[in-house]
Protein backbone atom coordinates (compact mmCIF):
# COMPACT_ATOMS: atom_id res chain seq x y z
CA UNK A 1 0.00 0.00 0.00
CA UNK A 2 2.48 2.47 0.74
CA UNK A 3 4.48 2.04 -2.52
CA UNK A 4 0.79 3.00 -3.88
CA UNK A 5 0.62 5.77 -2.27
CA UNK A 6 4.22 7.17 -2.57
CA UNK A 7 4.05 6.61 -6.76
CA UNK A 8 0.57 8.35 -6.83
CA UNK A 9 1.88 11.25 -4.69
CA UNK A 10 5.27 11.46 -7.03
CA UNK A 11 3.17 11.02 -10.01
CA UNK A 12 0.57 13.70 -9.26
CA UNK A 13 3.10 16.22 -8.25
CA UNK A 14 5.02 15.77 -11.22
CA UNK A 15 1.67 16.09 -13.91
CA UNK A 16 0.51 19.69 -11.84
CA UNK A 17 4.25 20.66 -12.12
CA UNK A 18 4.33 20.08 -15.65
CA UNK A 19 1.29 21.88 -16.58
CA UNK A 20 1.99 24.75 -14.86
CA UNK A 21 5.86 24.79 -16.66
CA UNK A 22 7.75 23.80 -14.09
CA UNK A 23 10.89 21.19 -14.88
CA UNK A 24 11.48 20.26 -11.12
CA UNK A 25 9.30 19.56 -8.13
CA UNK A 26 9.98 18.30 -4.44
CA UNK A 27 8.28 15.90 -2.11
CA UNK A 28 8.89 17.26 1.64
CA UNK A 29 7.36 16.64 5.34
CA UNK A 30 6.38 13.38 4.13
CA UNK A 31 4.66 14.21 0.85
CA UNK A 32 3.95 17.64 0.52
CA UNK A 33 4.87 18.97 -2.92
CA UNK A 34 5.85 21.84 -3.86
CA UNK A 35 7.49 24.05 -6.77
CA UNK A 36 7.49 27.14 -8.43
CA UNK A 37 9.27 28.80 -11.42
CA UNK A 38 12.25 29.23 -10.34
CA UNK A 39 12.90 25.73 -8.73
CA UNK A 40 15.31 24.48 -11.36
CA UNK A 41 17.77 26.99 -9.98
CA UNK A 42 17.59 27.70 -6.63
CA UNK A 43 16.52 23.65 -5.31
CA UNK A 44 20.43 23.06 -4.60
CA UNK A 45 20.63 26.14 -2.65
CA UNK A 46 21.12 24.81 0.93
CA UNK A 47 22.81 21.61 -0.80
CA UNK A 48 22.27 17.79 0.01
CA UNK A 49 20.43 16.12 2.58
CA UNK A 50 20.65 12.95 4.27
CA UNK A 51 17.08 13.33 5.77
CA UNK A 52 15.26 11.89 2.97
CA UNK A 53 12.97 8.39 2.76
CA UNK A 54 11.23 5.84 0.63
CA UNK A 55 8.06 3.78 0.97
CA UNK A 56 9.70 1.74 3.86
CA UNK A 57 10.95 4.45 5.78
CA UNK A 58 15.15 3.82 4.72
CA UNK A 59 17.28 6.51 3.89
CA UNK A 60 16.98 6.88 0.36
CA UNK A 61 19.25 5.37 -2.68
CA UNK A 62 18.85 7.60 -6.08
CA UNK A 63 19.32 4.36 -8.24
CA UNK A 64 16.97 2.33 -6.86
CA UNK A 65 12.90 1.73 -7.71
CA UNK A 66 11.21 3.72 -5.96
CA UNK A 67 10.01 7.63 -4.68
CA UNK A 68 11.63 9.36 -1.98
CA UNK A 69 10.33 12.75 0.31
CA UNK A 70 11.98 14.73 2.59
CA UNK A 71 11.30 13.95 6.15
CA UNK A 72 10.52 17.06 7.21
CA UNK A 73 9.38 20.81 6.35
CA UNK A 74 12.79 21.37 5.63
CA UNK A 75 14.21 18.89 3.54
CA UNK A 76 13.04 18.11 -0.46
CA UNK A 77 13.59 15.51 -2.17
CA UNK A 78 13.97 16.38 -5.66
CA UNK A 79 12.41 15.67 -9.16
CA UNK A 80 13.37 16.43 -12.59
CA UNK A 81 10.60 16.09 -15.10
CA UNK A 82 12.13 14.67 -18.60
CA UNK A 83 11.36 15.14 -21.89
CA UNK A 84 8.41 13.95 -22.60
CA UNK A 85 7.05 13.30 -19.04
CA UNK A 86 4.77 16.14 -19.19
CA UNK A 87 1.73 13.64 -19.76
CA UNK A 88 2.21 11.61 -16.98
């Protein structure tokens, strides 16, 4: 269920991102999302973070299946949206 969840979160974000122009979106206090025009420039500005999850709560590995958030209010984890993604 929680993989569900997660990918339907990830997924939604990333379709209202794209419509609205946006190349990059993050996932934060456990699945807020957020992003605005600007976010393809100033997401790195605070730099990494090792305070991010997936759908069974460990610390988060870019190359592996699965969506990631941020843990907290704080923290993003970050999406680019491809080429081609926008009608997701």
């Amino acid at each position: 269920m929680a993989i569900t969840i997660s990918y339907s979160l990830a997924c939604r974000c990333a379709k209202s991102s794209a419509q609205n122009g946006f190349t990059y979106f993050g996932l934060q206090d456990y699945g807020r999302c957020f992003s605005d025009p600007h976010a393809s420039t100033s997401y790195s500005r605070h730099g990494n973070s090792s305070h991010c999850f997936n759908q069974y709560f460990y610390s988060c590995d870019d190359n592996a299946y699965g969506q990631c958030v941020g843990k907290n209010q704080q923290v993003n984890y970050i999406y680019k949206i491809m080429d081609g993604m926008q009608d997701v």
